[in-house]
Structures are given as C-alpha cells and as structure tokens.
C-alpha atoms as a PDB file:
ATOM      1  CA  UNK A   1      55.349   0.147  24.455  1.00  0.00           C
ATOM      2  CA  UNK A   2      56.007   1.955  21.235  1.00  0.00           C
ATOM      3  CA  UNK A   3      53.350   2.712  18.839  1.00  0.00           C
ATOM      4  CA  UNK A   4      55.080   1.388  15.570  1.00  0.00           C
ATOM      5  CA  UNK A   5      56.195  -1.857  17.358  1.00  0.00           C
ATOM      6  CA  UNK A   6      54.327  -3.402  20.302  1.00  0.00           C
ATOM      7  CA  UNK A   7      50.982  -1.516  19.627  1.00  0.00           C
ATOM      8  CA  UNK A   8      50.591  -1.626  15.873  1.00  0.00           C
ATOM      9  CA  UNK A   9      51.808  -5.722  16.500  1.00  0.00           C
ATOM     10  CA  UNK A  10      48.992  -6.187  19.336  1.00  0.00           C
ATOM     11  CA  UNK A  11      46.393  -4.470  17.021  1.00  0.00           C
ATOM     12  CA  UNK A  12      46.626  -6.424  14.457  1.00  0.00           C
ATOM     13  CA  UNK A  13      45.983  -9.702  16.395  1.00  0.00           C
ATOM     14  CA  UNK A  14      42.950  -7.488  18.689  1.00  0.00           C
ATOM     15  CA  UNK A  15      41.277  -6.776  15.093  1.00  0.00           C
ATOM     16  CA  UNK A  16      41.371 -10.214  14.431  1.00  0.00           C
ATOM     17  CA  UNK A  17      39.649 -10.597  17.398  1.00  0.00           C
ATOM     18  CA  UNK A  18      36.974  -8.207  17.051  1.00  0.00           C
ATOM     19  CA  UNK A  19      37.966  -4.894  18.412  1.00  0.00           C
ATOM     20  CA  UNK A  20      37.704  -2.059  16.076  1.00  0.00           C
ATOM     21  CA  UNK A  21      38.909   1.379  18.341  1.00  0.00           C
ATOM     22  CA  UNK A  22      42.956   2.344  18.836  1.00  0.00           C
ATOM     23  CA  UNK A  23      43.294   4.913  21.673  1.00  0.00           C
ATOM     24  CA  UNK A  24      45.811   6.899  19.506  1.00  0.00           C
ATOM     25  CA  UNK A  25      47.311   9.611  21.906  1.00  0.00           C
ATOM     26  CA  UNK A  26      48.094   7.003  24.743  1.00  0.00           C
ATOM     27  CA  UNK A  27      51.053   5.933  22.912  1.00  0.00           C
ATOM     28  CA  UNK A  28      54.750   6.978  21.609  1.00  0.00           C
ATOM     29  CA  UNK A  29      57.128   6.213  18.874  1.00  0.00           C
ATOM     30  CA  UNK A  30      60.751   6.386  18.520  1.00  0.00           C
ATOM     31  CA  UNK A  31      61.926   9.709  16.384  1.00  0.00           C
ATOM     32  CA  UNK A  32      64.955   9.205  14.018  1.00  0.00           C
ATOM     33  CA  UNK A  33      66.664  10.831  11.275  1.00  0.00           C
ATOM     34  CA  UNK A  34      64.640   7.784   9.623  1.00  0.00           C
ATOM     35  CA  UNK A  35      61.183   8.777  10.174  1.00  0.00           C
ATOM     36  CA  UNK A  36      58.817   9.289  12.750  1.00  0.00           C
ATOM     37  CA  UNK A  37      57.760   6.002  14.120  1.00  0.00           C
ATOM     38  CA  UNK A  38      54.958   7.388  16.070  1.00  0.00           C
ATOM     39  CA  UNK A  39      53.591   9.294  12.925  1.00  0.00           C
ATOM     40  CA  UNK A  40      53.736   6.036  10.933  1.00  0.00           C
ATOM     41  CA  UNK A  41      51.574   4.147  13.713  1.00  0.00           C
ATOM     42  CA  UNK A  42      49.440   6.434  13.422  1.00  0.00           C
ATOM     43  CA  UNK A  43      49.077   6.389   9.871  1.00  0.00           C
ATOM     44  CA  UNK A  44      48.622   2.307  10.076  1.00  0.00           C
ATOM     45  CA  UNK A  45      46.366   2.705  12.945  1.00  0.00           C
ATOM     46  CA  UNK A  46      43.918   4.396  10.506  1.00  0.00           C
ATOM     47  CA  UNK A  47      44.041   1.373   8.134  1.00  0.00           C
ATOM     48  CA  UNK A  48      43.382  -1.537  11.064  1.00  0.00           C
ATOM     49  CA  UNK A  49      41.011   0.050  13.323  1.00  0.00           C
ATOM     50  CA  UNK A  50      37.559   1.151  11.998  1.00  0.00           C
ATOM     51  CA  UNK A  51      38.353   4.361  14.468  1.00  0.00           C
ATOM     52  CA  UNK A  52      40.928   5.867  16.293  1.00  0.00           C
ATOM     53  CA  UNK A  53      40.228   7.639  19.382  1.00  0.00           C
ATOM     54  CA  UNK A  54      41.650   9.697  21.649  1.00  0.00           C
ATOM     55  CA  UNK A  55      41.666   9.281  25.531  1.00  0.00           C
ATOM     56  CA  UNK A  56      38.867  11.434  26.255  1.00  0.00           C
ATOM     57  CA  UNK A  57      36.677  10.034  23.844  1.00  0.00           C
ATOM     58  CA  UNK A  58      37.522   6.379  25.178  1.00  0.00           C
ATOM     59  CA  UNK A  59      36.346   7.986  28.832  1.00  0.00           C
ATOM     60  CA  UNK A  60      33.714   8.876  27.809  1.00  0.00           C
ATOM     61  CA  UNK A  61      32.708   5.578  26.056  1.00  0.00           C
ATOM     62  CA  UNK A  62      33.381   4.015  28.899  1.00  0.00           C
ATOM     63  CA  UNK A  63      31.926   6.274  31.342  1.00  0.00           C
ATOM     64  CA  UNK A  64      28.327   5.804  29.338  1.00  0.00           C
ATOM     65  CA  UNK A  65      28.621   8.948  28.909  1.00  0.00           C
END
C-alpha cells in the first residue's frame, strides 16, 4: 500500500478510532519529479499519530519488552 495514499487514508479513520502509533518504516511512497510521496506521509504521519514508530520499537511493544 503506499504511504501517501492507502496508509495516510486508513490512519485517519484508525485515529478516529483510538489508535495513536504509525509504524513509519514499514511503508513506501511513489517518487516523482513531483515530490516524494513517501516523505510527505511521513510528514502527515507526524500530525495524526501522537507517535510514529519504527518496526523495532513496535516489536518491542509488542513483545512486552
């Protein structure tokens, strides 16, 4: 799914619903003479979730760890 599209769309309802943590290195974005879409999912990430994690952090989470 790409970042600036499908995840950033699903986030948005997910906050809604309570969650508060993006995993933000297990996604992509498209790269065009445009912009970087990944880079501006990123960017909007920081403004839904209260945090944005990356994989090993959401391990550990859920590891108890």
């Amino acid at each position: 799914m790409a970042a600036n599209l499908c995840v950033e769309g699903h986030l948005r309802e997910l906050v809604e619903q309570g969650s508060e943590v993006v995993v933000r290195d297990a996604t992509a974005g498209p790269r065009l003479p445009e912009g970087d879409g990944n880079l501006s999912a990123l960017i909007n990430f920081r403004f839904l979730a209260s945090a944005t994690w990356s994989t090993a952090e959401a391990v550990e989470v859920l590891r108890g760890r």
